[in-house]
PDB file of N, CA and C in Angstrom:
ATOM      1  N   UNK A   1      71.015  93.597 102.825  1.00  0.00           N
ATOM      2  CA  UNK A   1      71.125  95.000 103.146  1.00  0.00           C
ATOM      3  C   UNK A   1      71.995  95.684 102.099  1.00  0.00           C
ATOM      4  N   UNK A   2      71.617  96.672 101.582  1.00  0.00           N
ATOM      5  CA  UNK A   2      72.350  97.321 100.458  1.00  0.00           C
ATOM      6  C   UNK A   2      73.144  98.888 101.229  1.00  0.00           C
ATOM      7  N   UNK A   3      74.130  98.928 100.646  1.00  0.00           N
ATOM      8  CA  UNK A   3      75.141 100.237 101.289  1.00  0.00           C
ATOM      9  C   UNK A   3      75.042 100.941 100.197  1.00  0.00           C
ATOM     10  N   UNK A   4      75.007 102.041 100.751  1.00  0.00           N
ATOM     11  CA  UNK A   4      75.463 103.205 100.431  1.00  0.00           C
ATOM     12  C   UNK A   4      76.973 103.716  99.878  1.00  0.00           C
ATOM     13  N   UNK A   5      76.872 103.464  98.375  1.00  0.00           N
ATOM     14  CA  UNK A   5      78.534 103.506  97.919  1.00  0.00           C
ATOM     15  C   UNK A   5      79.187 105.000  97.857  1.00  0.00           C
ATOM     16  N   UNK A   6      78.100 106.249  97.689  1.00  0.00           N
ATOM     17  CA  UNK A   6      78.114 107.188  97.261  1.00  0.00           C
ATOM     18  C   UNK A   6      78.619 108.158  98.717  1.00  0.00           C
ATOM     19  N   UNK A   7      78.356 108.097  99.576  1.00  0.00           N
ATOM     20  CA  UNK A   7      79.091 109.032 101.090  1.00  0.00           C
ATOM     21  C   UNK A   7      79.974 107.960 101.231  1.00  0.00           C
ATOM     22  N   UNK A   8      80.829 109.425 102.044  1.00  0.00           N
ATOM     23  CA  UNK A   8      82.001 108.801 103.002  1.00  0.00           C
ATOM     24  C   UNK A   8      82.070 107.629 103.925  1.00  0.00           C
ATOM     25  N   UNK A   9      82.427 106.426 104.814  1.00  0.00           N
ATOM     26  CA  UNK A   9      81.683 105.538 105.578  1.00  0.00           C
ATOM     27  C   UNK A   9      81.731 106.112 106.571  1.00  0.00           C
ATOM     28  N   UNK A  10      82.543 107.295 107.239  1.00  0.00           N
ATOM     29  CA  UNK A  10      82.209 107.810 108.813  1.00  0.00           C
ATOM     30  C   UNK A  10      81.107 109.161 108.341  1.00  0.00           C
ATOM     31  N   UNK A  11      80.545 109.248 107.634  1.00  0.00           N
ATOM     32  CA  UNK A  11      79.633 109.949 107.406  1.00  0.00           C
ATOM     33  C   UNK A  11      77.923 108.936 107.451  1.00  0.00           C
ATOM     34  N   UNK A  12      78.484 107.683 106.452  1.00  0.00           N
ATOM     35  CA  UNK A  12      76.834 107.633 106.523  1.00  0.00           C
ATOM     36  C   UNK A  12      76.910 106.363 107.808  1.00  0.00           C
ATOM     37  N   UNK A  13      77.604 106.476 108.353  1.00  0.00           N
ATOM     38  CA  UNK A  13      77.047 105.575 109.796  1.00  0.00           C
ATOM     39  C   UNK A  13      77.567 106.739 111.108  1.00  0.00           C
ATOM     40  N   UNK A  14      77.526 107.687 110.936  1.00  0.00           N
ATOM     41  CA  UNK A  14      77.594 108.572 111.970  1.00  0.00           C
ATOM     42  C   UNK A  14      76.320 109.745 111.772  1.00  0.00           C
ATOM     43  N   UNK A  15      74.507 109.459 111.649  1.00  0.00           N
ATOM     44  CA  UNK A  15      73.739 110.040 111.382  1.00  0.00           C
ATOM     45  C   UNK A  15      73.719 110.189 113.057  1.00  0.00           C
ATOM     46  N   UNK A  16      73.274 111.572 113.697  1.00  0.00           N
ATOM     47  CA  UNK A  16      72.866 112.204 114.625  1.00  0.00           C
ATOM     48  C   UNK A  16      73.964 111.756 115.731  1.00  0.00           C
ATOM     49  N   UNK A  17      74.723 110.743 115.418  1.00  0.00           N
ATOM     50  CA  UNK A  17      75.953 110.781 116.418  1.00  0.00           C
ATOM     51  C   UNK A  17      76.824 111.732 116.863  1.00  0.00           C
ATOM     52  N   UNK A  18      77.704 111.918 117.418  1.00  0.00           N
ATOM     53  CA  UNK A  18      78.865 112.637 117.976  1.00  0.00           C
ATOM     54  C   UNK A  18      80.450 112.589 116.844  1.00  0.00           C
ATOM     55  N   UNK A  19      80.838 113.102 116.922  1.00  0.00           N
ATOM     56  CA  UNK A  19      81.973 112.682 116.233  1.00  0.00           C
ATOM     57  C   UNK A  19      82.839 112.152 116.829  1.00  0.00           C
ATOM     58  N   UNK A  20      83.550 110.922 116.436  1.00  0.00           N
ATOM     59  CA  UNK A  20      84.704 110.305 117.104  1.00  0.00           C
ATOM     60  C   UNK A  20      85.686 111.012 117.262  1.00  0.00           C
ATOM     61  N   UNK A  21      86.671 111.136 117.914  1.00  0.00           N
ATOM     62  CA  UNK A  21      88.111 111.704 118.293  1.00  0.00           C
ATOM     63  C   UNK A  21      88.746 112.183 117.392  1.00  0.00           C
ATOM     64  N   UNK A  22      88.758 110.821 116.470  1.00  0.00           N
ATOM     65  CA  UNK A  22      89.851 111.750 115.306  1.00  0.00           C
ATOM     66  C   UNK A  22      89.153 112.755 114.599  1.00  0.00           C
ATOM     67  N   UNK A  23      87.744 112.520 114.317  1.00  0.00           N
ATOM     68  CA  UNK A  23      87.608 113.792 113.668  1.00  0.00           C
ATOM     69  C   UNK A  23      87.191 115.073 114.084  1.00  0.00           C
ATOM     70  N   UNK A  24      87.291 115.099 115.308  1.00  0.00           N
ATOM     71  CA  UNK A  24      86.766 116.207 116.035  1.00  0.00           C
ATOM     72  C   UNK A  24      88.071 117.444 115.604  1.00  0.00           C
ATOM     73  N   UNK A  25      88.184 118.349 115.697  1.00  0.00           N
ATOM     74  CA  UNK A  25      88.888 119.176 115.838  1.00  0.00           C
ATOM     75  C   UNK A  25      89.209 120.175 117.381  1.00  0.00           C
ATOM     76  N   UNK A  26      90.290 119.549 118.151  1.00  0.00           N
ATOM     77  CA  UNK A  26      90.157 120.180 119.073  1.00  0.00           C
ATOM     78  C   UNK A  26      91.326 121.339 119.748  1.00  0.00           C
ATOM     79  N   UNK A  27      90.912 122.201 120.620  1.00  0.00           N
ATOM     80  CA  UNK A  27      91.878 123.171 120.574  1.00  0.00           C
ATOM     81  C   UNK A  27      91.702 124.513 119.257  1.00  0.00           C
ATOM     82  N   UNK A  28      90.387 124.452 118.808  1.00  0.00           N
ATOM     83  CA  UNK A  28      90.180 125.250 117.799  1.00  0.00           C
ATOM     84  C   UNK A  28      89.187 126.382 118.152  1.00  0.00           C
ATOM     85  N   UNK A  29      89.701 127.745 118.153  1.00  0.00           N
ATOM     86  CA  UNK A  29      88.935 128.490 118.208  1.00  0.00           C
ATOM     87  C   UNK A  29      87.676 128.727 117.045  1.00  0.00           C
ATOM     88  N   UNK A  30      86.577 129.847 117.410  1.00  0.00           N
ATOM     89  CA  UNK A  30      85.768 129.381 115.711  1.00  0.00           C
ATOM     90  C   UNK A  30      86.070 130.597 115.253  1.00  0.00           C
ATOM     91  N   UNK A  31      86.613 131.609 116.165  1.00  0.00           N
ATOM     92  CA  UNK A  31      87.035 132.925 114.938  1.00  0.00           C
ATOM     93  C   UNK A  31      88.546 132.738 115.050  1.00  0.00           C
ATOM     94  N   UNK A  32      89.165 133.638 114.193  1.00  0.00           N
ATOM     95  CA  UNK A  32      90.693 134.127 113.669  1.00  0.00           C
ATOM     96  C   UNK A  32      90.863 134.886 114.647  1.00  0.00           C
ATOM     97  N   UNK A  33      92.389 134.526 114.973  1.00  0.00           N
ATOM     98  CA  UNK A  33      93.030 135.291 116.373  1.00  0.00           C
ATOM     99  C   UNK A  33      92.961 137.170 115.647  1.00  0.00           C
ATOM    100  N   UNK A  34      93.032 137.452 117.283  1.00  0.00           N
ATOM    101  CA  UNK A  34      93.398 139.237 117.242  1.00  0.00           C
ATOM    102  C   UNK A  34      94.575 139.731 116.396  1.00  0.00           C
ATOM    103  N   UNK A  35      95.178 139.155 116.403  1.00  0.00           N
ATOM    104  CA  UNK A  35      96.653 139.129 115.934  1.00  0.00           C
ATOM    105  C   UNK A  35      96.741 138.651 114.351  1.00  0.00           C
ATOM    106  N   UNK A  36      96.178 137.680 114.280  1.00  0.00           N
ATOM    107  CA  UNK A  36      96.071 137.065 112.580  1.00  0.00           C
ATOM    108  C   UNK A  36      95.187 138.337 111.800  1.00  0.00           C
ATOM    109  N   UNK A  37      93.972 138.929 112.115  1.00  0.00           N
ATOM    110  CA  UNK A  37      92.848 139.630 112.183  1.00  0.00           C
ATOM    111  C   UNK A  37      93.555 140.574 111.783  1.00  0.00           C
ATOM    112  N   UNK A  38      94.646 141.363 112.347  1.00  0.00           N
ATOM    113  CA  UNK A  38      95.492 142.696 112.301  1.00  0.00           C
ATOM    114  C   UNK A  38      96.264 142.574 111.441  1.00  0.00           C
ATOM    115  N   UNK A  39      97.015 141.154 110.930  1.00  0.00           N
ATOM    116  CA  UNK A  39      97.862 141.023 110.332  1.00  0.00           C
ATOM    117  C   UNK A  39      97.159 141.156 108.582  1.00  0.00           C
ATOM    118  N   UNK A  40      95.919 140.259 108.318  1.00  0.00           N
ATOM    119  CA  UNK A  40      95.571 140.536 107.447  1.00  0.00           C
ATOM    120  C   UNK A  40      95.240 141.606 106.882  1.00  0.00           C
ATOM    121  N   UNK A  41      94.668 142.421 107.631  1.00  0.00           N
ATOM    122  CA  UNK A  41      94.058 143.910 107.277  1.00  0.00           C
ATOM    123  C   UNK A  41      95.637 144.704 107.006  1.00  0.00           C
ATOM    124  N   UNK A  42      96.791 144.585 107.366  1.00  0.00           N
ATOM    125  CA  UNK A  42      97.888 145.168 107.134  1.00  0.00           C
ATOM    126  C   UNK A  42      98.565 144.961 105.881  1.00  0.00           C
ATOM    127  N   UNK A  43      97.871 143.338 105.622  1.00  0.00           N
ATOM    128  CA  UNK A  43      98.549 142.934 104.176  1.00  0.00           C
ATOM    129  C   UNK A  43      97.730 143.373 103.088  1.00  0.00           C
ATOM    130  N   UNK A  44      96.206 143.468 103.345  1.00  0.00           N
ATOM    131  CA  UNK A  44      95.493 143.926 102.321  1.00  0.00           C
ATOM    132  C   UNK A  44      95.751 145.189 102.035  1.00  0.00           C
ATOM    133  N   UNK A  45      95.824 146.130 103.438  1.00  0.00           N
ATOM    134  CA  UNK A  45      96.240 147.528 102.904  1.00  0.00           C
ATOM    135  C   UNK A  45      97.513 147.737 101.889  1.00  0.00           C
ATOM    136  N   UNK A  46      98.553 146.618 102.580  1.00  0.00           N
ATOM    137  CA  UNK A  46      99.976 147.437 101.839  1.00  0.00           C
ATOM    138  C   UNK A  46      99.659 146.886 100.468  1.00  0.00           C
ATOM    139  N   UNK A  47      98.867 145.369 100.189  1.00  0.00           N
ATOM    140  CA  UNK A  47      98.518 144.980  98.864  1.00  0.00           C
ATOM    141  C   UNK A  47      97.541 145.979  97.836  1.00  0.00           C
ATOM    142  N   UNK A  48      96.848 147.021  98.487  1.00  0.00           N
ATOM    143  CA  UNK A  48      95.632 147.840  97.846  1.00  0.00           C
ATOM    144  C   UNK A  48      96.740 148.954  97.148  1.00  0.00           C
ATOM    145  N   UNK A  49      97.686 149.862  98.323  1.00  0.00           N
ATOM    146  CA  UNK A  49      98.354 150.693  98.142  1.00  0.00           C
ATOM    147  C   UNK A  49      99.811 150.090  97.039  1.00  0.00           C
ATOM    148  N   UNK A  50     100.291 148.997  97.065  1.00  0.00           N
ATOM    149  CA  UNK A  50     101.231 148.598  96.201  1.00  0.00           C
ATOM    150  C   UNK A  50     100.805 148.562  94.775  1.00  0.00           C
ATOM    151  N   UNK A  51      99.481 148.046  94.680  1.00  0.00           N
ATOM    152  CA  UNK A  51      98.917 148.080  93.243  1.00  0.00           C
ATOM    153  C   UNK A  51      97.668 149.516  92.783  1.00  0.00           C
ATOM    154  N   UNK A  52      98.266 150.351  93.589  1.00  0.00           N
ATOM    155  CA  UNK A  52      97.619 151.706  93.433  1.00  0.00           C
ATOM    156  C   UNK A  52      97.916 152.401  91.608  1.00  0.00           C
ATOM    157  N   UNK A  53      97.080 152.480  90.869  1.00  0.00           N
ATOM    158  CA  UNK A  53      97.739 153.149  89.358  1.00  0.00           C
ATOM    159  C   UNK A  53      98.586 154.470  89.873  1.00  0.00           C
ATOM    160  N   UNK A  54     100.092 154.141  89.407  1.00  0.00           N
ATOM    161  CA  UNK A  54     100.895 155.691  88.865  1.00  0.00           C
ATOM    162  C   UNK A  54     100.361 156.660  88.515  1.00  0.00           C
ATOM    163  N   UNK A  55     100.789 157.704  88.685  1.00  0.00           N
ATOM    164  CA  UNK A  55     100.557 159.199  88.129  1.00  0.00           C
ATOM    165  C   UNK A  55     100.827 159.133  86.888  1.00  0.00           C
ATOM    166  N   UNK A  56     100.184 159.547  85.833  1.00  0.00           N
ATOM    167  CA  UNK A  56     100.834 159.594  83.872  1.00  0.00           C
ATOM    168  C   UNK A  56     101.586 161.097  84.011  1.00  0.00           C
ATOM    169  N   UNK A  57     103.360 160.406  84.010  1.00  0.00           N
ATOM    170  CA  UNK A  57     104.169 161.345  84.086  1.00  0.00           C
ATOM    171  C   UNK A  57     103.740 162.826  82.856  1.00  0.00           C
ATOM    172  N   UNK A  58     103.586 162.162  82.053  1.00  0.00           N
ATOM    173  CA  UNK A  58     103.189 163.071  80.782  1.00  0.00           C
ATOM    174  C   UNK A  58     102.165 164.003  80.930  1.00  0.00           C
ATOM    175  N   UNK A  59     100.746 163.526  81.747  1.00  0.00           N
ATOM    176  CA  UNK A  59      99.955 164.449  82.300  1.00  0.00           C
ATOM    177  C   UNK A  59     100.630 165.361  83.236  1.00  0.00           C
ATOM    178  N   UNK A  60     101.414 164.774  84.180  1.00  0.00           N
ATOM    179  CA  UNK A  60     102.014 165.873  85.130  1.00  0.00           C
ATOM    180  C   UNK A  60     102.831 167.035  84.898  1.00  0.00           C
ATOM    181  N   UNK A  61     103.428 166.079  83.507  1.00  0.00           N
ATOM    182  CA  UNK A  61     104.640 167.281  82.716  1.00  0.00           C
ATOM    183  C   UNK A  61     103.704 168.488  82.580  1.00  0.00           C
ATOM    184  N   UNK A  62     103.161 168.174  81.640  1.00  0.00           N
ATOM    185  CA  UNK A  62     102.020 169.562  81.076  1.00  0.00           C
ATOM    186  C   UNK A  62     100.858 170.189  81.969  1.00  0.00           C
ATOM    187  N   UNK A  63     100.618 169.830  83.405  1.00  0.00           N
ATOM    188  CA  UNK A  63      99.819 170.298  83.957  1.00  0.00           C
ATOM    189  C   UNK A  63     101.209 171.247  84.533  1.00  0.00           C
ATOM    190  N   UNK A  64     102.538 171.083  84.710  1.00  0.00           N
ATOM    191  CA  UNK A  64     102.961 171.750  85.615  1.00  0.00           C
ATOM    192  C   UNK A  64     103.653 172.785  84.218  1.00  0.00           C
ATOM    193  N   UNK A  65     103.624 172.896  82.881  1.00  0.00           N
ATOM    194  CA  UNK A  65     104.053 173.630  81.767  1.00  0.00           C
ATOM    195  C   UNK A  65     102.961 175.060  82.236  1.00  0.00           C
ATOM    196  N   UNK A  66     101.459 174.414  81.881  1.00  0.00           N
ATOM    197  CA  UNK A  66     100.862 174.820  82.043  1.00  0.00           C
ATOM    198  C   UNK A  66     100.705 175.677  83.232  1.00  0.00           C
ATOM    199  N   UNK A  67     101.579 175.259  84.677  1.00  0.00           N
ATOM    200  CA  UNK A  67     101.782 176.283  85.813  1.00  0.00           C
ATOM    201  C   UNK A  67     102.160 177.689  85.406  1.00  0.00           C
ATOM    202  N   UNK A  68     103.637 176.787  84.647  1.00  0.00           N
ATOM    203  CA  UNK A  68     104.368 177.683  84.321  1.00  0.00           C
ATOM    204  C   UNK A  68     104.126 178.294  83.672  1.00  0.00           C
ATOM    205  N   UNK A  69     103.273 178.415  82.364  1.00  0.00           N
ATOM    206  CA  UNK A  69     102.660 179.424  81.888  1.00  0.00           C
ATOM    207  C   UNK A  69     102.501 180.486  82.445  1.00  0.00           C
ATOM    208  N   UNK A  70     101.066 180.537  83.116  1.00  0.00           N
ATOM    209  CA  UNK A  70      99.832 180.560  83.662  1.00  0.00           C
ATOM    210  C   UNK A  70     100.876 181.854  84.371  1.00  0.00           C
ATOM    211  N   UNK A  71     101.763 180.839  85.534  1.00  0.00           N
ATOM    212  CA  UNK A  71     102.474 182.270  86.563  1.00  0.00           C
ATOM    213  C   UNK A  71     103.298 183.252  85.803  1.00  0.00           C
ATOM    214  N   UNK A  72     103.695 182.483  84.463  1.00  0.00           N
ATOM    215  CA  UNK A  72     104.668 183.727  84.018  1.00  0.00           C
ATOM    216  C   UNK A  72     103.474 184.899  82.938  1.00  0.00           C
ATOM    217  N   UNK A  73     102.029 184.444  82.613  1.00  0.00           N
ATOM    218  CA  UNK A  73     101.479 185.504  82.197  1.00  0.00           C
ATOM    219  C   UNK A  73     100.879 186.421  83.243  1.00  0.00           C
ATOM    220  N   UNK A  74     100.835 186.054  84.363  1.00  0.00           N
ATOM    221  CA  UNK A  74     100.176 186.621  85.122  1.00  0.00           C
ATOM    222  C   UNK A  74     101.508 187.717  85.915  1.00  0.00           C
ATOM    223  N   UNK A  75     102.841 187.286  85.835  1.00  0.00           N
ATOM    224  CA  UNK A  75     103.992 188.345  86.199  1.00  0.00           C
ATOM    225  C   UNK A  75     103.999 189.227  85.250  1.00  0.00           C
ATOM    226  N   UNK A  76     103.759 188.851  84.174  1.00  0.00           N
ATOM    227  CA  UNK A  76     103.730 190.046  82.755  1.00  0.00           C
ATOM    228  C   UNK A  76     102.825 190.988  82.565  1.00  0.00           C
ATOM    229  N   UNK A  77     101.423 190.588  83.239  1.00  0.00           N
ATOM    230  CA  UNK A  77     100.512 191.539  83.586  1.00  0.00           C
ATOM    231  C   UNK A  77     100.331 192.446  84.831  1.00  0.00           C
ATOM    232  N   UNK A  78     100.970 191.795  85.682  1.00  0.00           N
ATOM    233  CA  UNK A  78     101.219 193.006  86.593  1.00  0.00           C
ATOM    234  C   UNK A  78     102.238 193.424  86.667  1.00  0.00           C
ATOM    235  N   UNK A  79     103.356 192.723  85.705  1.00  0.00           N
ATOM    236  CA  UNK A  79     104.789 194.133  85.370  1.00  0.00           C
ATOM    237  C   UNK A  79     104.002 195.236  84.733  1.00  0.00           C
ATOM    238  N   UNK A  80     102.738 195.154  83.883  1.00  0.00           N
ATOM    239  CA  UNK A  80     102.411 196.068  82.510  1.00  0.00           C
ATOM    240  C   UNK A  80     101.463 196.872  83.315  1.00  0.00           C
ATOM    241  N   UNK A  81     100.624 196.371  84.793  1.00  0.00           N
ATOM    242  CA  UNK A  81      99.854 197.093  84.963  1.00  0.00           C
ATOM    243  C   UNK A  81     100.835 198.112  86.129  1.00  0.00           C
ATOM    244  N   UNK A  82     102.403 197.522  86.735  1.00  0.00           N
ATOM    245  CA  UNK A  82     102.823 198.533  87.302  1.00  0.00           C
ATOM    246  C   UNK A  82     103.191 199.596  86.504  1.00  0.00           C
ATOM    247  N   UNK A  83     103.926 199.165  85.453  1.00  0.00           N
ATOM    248  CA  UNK A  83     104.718 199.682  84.472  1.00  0.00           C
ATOM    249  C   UNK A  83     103.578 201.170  84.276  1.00  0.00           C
ATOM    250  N   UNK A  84     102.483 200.813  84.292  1.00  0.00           N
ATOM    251  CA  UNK A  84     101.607 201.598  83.508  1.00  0.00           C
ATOM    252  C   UNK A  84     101.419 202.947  84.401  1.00  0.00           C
ATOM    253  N   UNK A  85     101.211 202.415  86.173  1.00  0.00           N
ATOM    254  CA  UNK A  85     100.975 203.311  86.700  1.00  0.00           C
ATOM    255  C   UNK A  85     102.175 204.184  86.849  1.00  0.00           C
ATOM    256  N   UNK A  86     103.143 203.509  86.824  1.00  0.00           N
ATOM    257  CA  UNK A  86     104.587 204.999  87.154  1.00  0.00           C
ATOM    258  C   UNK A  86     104.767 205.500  86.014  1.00  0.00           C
ATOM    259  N   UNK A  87     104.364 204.962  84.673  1.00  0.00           N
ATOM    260  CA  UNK A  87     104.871 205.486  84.217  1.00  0.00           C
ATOM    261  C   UNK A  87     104.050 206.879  83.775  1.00  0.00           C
ATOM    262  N   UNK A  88     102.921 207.174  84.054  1.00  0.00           N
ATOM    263  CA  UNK A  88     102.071 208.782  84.204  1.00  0.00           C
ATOM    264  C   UNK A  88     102.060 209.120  85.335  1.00  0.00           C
ATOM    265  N   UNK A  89     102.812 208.787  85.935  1.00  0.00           N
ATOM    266  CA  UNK A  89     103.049 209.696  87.345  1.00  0.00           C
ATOM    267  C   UNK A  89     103.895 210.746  86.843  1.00  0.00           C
TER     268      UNK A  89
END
């Protein structure tokens, strides 16, 4: 009789059998607790949001220059367009 060197030995003499004791796994649910379930989704979030890309300070500088522009031409034009009306009154 020739064996089988290549499988495990509680594999190739356990064809359509049961599994013995030790290898059974018992006390095992087949999904992940409610609690483990919640916990992961909490770690992935804070892991998604921790490695979120920064703002490029340098873009922000000049978008907010650019505010400042923007509001101080627009005070200069309606100083010039009050200016304008009192002053032909």
């Amino acid at each position: 009789m020739h064996t089988n060197t290549t499988t495990a030995p509680q594999r190739s003499s356990l064809k359509g059998e049961s599994l013995p004791g030790a290898l059974r796994l018992t006390g095992r649910t087949p999904r992940t607790s409610l609690i483990d379930r919640i916990a992961m989704r909490i770690a992935l979030a804070l892991l998604l949001w921790s490695s979120r890309p920064h703002p490029d300070h340098a873009a922000v500088e000049q978008h907010r220059r650019r505010e400042a522009i923007h509001e101080r031409e627009e005070r200069e034009r309606s100083w010039l367009r009050q200016r304008h009306y009192t002053h032909h009154l």
